[in-house]
PDB file of N, CA and C in Angstrom:
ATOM      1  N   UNK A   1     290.294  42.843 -36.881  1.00  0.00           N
ATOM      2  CA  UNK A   1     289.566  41.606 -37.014  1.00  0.00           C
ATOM      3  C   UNK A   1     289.233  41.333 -38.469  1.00  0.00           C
ATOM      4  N   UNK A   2     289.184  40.013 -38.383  1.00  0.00           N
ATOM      5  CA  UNK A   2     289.111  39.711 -40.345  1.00  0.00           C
ATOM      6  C   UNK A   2     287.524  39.383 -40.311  1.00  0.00           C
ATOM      7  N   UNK A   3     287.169  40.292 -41.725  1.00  0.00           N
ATOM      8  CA  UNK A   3     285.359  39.329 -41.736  1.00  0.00           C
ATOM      9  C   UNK A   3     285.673  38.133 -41.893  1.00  0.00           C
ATOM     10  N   UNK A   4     284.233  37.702 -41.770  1.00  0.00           N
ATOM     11  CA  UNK A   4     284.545  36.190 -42.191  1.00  0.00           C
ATOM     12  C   UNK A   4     283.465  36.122 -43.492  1.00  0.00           C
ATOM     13  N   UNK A   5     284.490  35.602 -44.455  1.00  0.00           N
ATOM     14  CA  UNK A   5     284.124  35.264 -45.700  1.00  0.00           C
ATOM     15  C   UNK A   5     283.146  34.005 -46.041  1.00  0.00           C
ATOM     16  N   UNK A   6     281.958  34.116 -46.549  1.00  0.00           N
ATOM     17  CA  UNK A   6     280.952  32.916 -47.111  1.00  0.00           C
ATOM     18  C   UNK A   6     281.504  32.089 -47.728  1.00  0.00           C
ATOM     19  N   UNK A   7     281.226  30.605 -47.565  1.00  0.00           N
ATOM     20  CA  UNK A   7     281.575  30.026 -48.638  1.00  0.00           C
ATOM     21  C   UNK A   7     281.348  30.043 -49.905  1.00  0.00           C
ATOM     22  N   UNK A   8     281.737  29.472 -50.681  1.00  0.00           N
ATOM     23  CA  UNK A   8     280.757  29.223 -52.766  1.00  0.00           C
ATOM     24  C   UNK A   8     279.667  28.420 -52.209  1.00  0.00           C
ATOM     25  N   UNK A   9     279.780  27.333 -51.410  1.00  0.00           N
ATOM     26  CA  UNK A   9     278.963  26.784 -51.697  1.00  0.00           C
ATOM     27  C   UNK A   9     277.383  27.046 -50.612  1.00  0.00           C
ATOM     28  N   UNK A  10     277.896  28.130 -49.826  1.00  0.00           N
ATOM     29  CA  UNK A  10     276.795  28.731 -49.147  1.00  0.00           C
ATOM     30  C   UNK A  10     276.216  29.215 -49.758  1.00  0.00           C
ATOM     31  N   UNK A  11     277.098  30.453 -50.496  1.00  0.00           N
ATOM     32  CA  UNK A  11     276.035  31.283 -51.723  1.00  0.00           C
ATOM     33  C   UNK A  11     275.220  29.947 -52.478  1.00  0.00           C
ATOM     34  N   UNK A  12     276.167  29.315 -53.320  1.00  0.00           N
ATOM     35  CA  UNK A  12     275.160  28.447 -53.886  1.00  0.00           C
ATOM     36  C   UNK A  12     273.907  28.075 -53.555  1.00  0.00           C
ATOM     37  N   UNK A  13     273.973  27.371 -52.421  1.00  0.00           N
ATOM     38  CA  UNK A  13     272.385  26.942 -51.937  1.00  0.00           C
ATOM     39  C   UNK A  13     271.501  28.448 -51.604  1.00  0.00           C
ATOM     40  N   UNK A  14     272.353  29.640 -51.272  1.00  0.00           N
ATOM     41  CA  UNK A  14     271.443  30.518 -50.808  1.00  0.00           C
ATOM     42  C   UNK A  14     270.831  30.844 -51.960  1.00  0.00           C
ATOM     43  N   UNK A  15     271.356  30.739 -53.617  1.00  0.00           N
ATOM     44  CA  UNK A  15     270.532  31.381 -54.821  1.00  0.00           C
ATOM     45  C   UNK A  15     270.006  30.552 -55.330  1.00  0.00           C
ATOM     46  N   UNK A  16     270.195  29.056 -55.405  1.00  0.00           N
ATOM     47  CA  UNK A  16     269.319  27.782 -55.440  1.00  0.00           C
ATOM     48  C   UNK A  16     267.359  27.996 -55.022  1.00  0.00           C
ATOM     49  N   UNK A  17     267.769  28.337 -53.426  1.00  0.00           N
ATOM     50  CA  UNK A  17     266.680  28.755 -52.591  1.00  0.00           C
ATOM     51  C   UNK A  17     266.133  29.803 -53.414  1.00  0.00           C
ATOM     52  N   UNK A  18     266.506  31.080 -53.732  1.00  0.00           N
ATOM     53  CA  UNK A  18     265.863  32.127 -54.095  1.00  0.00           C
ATOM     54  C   UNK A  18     265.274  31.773 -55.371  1.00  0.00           C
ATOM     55  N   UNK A  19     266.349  31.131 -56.250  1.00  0.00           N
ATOM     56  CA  UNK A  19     265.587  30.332 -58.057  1.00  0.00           C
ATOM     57  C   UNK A  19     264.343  29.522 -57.197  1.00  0.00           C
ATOM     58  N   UNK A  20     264.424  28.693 -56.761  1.00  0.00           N
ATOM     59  CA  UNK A  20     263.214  27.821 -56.208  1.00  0.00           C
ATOM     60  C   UNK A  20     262.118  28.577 -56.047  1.00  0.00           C
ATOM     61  N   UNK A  21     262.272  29.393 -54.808  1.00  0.00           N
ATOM     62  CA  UNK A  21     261.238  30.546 -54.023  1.00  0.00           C
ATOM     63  C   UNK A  21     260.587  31.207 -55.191  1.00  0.00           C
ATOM     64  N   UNK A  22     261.630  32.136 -56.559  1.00  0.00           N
ATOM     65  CA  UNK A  22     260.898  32.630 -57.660  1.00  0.00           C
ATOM     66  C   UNK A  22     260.399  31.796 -58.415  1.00  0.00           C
ATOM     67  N   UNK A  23     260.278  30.676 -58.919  1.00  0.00           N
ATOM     68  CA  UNK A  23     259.704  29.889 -59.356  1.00  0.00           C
ATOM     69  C   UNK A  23     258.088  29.734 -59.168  1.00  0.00           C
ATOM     70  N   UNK A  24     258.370  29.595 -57.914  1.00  0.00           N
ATOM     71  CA  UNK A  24     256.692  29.178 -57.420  1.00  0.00           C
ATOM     72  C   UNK A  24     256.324  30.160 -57.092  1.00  0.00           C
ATOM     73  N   UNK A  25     256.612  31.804 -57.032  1.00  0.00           N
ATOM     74  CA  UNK A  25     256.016  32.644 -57.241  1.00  0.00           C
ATOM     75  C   UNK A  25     255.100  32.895 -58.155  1.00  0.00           C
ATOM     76  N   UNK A  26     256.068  33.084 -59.606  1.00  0.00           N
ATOM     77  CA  UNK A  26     255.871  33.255 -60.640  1.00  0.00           C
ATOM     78  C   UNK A  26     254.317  32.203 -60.977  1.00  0.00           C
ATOM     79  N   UNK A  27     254.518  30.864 -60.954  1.00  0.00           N
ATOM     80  CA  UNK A  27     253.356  29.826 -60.906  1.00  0.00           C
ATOM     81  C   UNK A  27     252.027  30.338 -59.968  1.00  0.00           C
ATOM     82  N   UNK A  28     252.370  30.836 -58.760  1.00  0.00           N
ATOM     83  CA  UNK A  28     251.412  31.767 -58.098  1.00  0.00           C
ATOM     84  C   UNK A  28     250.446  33.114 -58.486  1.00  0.00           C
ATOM     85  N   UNK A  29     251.726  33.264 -59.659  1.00  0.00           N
ATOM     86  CA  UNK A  29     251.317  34.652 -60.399  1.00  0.00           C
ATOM     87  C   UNK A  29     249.976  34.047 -60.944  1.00  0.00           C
ATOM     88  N   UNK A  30     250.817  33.748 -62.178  1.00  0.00           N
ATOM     89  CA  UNK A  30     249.969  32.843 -62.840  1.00  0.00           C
ATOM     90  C   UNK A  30     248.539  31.993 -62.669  1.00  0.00           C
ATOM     91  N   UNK A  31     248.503  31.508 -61.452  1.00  0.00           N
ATOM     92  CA  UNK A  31     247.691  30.698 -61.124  1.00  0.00           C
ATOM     93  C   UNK A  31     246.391  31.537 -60.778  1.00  0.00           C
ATOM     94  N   UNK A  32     246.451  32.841 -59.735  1.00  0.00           N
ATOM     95  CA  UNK A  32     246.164  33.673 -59.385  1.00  0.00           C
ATOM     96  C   UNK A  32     245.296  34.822 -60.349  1.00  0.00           C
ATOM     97  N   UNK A  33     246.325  34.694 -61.418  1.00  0.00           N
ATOM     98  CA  UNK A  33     245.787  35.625 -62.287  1.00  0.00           C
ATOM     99  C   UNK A  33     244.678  34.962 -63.498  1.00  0.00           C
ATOM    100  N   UNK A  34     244.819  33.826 -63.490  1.00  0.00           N
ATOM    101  CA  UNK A  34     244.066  32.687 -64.223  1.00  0.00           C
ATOM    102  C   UNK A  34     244.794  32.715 -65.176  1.00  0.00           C
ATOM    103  N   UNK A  35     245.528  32.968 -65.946  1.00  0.00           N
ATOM    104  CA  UNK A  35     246.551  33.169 -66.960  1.00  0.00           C
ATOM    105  C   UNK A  35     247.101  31.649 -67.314  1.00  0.00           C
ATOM    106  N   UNK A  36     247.202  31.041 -66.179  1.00  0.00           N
ATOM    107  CA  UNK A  36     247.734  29.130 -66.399  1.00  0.00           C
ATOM    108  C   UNK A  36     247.076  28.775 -66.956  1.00  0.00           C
ATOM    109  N   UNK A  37     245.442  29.025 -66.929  1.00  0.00           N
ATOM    110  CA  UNK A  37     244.573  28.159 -67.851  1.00  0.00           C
ATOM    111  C   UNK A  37     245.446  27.942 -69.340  1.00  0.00           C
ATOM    112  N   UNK A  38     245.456  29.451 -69.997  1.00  0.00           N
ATOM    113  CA  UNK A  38     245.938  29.752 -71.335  1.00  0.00           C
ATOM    114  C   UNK A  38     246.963  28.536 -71.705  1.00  0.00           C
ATOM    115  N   UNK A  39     248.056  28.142 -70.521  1.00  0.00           N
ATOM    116  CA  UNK A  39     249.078  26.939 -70.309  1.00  0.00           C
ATOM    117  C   UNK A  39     248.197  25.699 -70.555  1.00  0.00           C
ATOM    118  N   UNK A  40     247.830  25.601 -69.690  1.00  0.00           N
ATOM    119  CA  UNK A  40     247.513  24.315 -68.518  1.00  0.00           C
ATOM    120  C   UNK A  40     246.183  23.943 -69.170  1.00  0.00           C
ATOM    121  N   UNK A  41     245.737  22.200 -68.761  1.00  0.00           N
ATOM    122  CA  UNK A  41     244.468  22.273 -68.750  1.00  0.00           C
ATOM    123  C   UNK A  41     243.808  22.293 -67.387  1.00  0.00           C
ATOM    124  N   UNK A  42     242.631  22.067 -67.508  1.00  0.00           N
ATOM    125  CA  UNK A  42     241.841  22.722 -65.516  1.00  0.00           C
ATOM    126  C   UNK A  42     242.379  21.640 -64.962  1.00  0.00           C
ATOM    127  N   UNK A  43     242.470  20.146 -65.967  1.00  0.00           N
ATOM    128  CA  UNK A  43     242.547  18.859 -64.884  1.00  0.00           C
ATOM    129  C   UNK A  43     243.976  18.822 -64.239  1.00  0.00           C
ATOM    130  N   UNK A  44     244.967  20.110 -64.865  1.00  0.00           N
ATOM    131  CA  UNK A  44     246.313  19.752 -64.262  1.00  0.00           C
ATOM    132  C   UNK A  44     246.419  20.410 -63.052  1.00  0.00           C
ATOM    133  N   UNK A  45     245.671  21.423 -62.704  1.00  0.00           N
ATOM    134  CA  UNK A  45     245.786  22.503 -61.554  1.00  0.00           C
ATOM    135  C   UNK A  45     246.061  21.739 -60.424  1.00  0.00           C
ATOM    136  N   UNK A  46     245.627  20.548 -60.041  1.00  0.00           N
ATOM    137  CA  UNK A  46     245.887  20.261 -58.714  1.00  0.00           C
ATOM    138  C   UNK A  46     247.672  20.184 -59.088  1.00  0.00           C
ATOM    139  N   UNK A  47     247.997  19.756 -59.761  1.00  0.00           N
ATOM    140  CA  UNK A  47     249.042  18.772 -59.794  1.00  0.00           C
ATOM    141  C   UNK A  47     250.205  20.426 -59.555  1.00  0.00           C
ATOM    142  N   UNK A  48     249.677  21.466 -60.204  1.00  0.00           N
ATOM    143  CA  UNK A  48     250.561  22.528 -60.236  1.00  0.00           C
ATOM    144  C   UNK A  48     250.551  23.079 -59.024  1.00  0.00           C
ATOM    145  N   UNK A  49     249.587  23.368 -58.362  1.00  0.00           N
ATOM    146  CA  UNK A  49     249.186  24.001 -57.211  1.00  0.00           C
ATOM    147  C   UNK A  49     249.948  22.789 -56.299  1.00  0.00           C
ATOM    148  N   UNK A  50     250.674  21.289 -56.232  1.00  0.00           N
ATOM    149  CA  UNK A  50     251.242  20.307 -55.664  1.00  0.00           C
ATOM    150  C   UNK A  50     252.658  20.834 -55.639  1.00  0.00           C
ATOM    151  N   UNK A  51     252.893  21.399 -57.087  1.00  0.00           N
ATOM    152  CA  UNK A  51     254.022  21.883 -57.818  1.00  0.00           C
ATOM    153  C   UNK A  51     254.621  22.602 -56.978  1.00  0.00           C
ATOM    154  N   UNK A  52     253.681  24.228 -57.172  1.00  0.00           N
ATOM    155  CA  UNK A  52     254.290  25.403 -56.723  1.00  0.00           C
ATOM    156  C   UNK A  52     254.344  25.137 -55.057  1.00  0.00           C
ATOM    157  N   UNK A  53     253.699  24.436 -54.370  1.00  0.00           N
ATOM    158  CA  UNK A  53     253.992  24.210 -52.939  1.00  0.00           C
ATOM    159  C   UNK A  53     255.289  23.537 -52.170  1.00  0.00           C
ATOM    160  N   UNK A  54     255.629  22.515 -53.368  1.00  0.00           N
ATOM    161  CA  UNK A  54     256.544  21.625 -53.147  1.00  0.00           C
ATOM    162  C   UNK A  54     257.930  22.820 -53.480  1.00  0.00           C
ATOM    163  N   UNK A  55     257.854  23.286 -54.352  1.00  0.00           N
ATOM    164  CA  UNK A  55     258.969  24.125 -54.483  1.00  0.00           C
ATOM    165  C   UNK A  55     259.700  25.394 -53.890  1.00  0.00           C
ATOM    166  N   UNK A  56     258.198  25.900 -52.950  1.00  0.00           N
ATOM    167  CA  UNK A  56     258.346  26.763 -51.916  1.00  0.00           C
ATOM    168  C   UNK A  56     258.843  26.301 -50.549  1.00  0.00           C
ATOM    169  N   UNK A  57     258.510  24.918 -50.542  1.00  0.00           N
ATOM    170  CA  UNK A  57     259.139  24.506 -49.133  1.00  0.00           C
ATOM    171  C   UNK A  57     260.620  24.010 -49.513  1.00  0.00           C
ATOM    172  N   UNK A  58     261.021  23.328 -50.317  1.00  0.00           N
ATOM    173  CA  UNK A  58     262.128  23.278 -50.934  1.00  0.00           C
ATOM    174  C   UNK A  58     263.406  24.454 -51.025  1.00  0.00           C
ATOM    175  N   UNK A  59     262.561  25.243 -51.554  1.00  0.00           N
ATOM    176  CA  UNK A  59     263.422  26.618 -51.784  1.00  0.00           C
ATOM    177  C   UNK A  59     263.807  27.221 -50.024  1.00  0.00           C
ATOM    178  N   UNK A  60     262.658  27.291 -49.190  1.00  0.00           N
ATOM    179  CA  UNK A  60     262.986  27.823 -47.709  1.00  0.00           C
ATOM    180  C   UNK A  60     263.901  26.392 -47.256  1.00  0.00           C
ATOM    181  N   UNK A  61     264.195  25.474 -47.731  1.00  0.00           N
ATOM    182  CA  UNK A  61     265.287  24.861 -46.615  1.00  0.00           C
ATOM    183  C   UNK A  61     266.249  24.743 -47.215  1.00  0.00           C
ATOM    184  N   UNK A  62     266.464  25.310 -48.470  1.00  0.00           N
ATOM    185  CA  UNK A  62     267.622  25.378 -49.015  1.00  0.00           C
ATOM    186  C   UNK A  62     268.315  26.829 -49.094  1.00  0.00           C
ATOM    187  N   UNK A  63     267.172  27.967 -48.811  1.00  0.00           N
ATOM    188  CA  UNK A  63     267.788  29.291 -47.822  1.00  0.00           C
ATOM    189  C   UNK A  63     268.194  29.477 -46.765  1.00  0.00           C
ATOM    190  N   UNK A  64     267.280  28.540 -45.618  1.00  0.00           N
ATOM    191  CA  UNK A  64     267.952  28.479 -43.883  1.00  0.00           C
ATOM    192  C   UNK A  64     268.543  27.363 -43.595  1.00  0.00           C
ATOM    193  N   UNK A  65     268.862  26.762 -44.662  1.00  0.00           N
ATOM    194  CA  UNK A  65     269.982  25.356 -44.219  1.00  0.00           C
ATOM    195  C   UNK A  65     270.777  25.795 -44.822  1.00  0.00           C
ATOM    196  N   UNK A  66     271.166  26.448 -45.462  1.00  0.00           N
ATOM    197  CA  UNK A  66     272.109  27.246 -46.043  1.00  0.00           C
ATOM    198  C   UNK A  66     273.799  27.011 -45.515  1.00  0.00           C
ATOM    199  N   UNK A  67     274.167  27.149 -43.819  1.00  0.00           N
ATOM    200  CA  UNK A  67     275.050  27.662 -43.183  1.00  0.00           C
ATOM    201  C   UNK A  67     274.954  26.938 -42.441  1.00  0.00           C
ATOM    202  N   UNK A  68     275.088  25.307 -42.283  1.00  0.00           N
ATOM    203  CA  UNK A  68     274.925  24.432 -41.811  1.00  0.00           C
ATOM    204  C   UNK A  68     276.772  24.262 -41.848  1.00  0.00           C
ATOM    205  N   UNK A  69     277.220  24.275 -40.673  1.00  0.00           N
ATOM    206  CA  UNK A  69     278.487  23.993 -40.410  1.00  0.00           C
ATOM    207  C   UNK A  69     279.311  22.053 -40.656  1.00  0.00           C
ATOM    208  N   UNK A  70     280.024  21.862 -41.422  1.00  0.00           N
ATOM    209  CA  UNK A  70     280.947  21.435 -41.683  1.00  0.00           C
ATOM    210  C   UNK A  70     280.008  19.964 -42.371  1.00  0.00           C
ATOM    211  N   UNK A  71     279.354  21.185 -43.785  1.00  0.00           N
ATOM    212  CA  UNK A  71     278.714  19.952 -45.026  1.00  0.00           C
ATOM    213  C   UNK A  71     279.895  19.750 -45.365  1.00  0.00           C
ATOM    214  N   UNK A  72     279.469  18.211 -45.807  1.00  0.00           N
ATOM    215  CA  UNK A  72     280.613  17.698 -46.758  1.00  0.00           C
ATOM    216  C   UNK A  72     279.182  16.957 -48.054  1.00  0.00           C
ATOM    217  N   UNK A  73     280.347  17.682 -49.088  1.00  0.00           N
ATOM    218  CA  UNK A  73     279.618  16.757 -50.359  1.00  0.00           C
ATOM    219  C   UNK A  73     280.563  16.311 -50.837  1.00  0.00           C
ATOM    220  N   UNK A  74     280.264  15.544 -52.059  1.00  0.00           N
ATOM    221  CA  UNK A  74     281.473  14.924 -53.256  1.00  0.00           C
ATOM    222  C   UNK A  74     280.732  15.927 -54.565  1.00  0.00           C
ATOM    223  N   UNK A  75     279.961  16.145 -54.283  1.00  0.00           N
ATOM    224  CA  UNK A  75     279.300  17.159 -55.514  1.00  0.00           C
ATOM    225  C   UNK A  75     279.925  18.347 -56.358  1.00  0.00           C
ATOM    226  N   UNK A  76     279.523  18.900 -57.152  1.00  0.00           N
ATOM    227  CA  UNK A  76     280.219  19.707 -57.729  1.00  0.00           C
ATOM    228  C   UNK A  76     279.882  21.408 -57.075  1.00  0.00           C
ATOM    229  N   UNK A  77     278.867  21.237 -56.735  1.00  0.00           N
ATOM    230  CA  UNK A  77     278.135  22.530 -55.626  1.00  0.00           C
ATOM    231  C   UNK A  77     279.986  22.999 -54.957  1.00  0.00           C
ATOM    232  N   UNK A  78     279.922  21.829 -53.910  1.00  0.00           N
ATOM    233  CA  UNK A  78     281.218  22.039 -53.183  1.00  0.00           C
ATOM    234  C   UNK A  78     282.660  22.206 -53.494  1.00  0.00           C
ATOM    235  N   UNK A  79     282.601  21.971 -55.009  1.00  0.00           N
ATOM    236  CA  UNK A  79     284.038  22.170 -55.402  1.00  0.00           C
ATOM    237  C   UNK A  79     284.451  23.610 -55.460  1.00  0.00           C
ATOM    238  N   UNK A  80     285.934  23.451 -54.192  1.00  0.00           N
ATOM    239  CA  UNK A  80     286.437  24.653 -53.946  1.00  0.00           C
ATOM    240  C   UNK A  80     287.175  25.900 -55.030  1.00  0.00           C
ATOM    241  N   UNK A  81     287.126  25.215 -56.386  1.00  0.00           N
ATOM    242  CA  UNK A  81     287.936  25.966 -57.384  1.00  0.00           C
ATOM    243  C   UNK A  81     286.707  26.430 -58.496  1.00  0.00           C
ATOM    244  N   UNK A  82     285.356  26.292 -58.065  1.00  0.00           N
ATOM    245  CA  UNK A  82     284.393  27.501 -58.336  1.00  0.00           C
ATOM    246  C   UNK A  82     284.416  28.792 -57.984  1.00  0.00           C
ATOM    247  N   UNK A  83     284.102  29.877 -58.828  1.00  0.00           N
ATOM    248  CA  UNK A  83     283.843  30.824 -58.282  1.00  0.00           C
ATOM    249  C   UNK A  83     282.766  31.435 -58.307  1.00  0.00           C
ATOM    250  N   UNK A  84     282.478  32.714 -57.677  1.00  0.00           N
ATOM    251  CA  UNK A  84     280.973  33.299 -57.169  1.00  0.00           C
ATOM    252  C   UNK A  84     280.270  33.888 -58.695  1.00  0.00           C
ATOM    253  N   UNK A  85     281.488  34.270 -59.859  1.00  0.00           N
ATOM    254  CA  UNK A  85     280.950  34.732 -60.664  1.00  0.00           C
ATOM    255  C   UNK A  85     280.829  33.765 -61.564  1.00  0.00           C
ATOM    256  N   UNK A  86     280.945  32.422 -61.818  1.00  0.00           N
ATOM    257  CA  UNK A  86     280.727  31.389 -62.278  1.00  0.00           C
ATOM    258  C   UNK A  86     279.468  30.865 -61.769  1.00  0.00           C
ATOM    259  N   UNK A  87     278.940  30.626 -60.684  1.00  0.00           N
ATOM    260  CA  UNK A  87     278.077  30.324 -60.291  1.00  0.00           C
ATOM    261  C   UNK A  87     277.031  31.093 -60.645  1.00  0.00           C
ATOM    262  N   UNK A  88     276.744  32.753 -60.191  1.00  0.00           N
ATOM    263  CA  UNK A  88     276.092  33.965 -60.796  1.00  0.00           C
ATOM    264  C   UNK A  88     276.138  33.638 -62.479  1.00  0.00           C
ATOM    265  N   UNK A  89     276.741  33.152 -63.351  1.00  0.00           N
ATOM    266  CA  UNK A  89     276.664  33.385 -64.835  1.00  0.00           C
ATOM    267  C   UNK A  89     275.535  32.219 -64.675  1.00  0.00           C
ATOM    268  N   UNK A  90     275.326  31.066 -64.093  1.00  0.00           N
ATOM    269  CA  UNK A  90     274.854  29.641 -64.757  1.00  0.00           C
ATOM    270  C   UNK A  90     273.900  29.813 -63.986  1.00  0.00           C
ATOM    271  N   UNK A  91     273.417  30.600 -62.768  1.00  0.00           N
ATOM    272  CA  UNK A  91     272.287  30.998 -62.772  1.00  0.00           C
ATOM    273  C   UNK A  91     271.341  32.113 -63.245  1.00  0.00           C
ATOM    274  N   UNK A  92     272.180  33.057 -63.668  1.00  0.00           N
ATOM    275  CA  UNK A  92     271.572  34.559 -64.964  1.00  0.00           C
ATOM    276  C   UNK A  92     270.315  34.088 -65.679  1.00  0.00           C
ATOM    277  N   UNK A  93     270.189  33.031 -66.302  1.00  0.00           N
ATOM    278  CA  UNK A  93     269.562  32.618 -67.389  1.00  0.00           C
ATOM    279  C   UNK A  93     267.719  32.745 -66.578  1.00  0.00           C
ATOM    280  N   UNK A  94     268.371  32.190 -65.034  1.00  0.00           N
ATOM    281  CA  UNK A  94     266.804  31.656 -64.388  1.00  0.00           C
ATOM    282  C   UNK A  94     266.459  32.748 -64.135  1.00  0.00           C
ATOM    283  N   UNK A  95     267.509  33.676 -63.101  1.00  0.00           N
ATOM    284  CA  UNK A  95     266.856  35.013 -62.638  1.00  0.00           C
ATOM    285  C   UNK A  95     266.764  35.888 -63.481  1.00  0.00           C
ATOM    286  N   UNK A  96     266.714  35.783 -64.927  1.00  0.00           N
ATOM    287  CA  UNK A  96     266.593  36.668 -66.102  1.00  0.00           C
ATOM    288  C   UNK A  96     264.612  36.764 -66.285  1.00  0.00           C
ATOM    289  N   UNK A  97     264.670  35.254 -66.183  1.00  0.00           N
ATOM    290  CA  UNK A  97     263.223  34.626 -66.573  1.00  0.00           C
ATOM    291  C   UNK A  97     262.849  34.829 -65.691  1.00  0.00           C
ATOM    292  N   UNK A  98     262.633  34.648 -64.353  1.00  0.00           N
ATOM    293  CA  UNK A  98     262.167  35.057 -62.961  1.00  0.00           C
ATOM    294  C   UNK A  98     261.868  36.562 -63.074  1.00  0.00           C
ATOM    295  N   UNK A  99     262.663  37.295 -63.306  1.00  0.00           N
ATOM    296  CA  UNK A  99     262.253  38.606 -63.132  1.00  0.00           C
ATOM    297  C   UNK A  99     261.432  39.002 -64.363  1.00  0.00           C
ATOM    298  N   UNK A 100     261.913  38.365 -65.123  1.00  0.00           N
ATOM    299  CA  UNK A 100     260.724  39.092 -66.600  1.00  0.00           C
ATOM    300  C   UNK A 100     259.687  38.374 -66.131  1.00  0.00           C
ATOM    301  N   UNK A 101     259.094  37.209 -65.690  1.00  0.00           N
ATOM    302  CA  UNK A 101     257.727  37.353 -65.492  1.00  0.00           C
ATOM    303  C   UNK A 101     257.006  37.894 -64.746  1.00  0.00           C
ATOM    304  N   UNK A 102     258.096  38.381 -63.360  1.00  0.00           N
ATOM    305  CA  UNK A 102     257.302  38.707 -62.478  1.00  0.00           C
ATOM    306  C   UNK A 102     257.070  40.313 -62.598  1.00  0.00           C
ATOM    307  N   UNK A 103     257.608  41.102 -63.561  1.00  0.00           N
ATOM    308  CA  UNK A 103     257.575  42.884 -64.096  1.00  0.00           C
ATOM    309  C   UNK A 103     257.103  43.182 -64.905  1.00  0.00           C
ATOM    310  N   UNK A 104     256.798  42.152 -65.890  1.00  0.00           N
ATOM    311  CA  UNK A 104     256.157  42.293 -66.893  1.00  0.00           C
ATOM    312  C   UNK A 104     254.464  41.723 -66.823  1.00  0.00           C
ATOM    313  N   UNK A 105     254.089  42.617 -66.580  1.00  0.00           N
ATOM    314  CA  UNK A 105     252.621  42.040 -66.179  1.00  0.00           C
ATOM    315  C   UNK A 105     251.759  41.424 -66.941  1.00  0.00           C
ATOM    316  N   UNK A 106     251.048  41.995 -68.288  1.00  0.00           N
ATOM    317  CA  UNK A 106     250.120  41.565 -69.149  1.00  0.00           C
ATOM    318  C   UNK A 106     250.765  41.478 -70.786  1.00  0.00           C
ATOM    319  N   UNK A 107     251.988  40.753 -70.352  1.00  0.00           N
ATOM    320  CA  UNK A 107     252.512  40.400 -71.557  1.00  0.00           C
ATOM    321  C   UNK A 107     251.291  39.360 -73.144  1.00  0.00           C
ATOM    322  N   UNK A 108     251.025  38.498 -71.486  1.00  0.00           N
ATOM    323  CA  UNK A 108     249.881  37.374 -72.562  1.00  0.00           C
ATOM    324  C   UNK A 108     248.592  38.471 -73.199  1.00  0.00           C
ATOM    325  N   UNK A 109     248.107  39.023 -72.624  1.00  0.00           N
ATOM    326  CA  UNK A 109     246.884  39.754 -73.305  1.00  0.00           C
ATOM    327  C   UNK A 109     247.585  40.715 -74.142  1.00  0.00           C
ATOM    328  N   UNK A 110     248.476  41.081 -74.627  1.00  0.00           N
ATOM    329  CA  UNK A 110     249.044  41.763 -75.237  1.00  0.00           C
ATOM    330  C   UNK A 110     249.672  41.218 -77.229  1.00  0.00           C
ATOM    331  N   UNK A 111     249.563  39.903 -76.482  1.00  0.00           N
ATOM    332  CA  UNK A 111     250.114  39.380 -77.327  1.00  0.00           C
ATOM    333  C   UNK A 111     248.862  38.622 -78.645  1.00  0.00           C
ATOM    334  N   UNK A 112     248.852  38.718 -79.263  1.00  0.00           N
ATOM    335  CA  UNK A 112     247.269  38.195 -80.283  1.00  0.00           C
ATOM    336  C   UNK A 112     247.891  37.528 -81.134  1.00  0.00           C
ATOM    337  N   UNK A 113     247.450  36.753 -80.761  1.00  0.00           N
ATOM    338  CA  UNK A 113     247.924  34.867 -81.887  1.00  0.00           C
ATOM    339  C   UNK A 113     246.918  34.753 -82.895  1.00  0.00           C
ATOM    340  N   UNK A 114     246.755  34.912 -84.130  1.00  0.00           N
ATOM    341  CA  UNK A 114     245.553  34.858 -84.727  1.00  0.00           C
ATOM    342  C   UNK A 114     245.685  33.372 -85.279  1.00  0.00           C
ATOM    343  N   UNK A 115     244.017  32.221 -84.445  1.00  0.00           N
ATOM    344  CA  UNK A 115     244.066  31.493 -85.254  1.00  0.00           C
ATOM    345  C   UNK A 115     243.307  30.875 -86.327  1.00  0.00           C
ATOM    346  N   UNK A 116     243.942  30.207 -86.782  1.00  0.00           N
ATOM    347  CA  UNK A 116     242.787  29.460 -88.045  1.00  0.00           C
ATOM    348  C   UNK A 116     241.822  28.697 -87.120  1.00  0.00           C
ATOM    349  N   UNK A 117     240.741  28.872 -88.595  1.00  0.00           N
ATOM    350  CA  UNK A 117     239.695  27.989 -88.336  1.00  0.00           C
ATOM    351  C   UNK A 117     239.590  26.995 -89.317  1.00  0.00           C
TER     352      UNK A 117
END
């Protein structure tokens, strides 16, 4: 019996979902740890906390819609003469940043900006 092979463009949406999902982790981190202030001002929090929600539900239907039988796009997602390690290179950059924030814990207090007065 032959496996049956994923599409590109399944993977695609499945690491789409996962960039999304780490995203609003990371903002969770952050938010959590009060560390956004250092970012953010207080009056933006709603709008982030709008942010990181919107991107978590986003990210889960773009993991379990994933394998939705016989999408058709005109998009470039779907073009059949991509490959998996093409796709993996042009997303590296996010899950590079995704994972360094989320392992690296107290990078900001670590770091001492001295400023003028």
């Amino acid at each position: 019996m032959k496996e049956k092979q994923v599409p590109i463009w399944q993977f695609n949406n499945e690491l789409q979902g996962i960039l999304l999902i780490g995203f609003s982790l990371v903002i969770f981190k952050l938010y959590v740890s009060n560390k956004i202030l250092i970012i953010l001002e207080p009056k933006m929090i709603p709008f982030l906390l709008f942010a990181m929600i919107s991107l978590f539900i986003i990210g889960c239907f773009r993991l379990f819609n994933s394998d939705l039988n016989g999408a058709d796009c005109d998009c470039e997602v779907c073009d059949p003469s991509s490959s998996m390690f093409s796709i993996f290179m042009k997303s590296s950059f996010f899950i590079f940043v995704i994972i360094l924030s989320l392992v690296l814990n107290d990078l900001i207090d670590t770091v001492h900006i001295p400023f003028k007065e």
